[in-house]
Protein backbone atom coordinates (compact mmCIF):
# COMPACT_ATOMS: atom_id res chain seq x y z
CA UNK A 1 0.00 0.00 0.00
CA UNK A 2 1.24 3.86 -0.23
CA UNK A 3 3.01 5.81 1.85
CA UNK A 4 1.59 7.23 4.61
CA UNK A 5 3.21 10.21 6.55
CA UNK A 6 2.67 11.96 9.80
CA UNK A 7 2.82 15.52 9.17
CA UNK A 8 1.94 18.74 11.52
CA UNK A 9 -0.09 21.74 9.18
CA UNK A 10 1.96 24.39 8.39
CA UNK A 11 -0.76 27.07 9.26
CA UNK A 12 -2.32 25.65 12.50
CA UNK A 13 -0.18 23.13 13.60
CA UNK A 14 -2.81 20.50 13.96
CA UNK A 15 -1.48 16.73 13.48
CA UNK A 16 -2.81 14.78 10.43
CA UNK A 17 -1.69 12.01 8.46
CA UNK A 18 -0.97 12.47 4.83
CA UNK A 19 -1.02 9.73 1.88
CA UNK A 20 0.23 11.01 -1.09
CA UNK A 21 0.74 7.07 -2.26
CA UNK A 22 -2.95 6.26 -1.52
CA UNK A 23 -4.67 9.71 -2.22
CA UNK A 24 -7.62 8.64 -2.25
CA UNK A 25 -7.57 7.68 1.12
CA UNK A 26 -5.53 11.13 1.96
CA UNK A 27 -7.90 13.55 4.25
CA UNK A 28 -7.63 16.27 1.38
CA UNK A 29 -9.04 14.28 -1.39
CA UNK A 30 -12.72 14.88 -0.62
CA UNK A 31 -11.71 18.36 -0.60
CA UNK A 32 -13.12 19.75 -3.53
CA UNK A 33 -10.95 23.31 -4.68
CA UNK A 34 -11.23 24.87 -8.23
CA UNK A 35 -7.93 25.83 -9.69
CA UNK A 36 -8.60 29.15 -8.77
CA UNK A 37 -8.78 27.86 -5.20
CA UNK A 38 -5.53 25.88 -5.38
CA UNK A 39 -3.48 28.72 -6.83
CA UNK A 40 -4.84 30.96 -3.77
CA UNK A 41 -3.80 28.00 -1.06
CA UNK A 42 -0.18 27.65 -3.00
CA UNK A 43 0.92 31.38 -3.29
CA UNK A 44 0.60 31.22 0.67
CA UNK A 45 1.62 27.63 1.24
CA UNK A 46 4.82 25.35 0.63
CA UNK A 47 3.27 22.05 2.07
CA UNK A 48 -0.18 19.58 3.13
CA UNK A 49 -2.39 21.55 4.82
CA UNK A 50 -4.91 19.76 7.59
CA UNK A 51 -8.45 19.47 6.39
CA UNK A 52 -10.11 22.41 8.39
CA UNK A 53 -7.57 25.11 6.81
CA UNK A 54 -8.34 24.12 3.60
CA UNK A 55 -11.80 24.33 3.88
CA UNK A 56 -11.43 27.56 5.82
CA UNK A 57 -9.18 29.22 3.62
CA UNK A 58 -11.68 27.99 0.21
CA UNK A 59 -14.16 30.52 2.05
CA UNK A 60 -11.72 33.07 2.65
CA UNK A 61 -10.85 32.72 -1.22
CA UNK A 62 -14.76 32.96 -1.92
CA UNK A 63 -15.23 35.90 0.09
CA UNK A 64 -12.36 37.97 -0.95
CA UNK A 65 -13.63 37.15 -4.64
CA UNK A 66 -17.03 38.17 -4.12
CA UNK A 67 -16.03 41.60 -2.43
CA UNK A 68 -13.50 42.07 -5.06
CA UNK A 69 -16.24 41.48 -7.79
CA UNK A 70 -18.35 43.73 -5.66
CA UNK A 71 -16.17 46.59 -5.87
CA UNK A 72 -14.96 46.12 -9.27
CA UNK A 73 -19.11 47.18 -10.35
């Protein structure tokens, strides 16, 4: 089976285990991020990130979109 590595999340330290040799079974695959999304997350971040950030920082990408298309009218 894949590789399976203990890591710490670079923005909150919370443990998690990441499986980049069995990514569907990796706690990020369910995750679902648009490319836009992505690019946002990797511009700020060199490594796995747990679950909850990327989930929180999706809806701080979402928001920041919507009040830039907000002012841009």
């Amino acid at each position: 089976m894949g590789k399976h590595e203990e890591k710490s999340c670079p923005r909150c330290s919370a443990a998690f285990e990441c499986r980049p040799g069995d990514i569907c079974h990796c706690q990020c695959y369910d995750t679902p991020l648009t490319v836009e999304e992505k690019a946002f997350i990797e511009d700020r971040y060199n490594d796995c990130l747990c679950r909850d950030c990327l989930l929180e920082l999706r809806q701080r990408y979402i928001f920041f979109r919507e009040k830039y298309l907000l002012y841009e009218k």
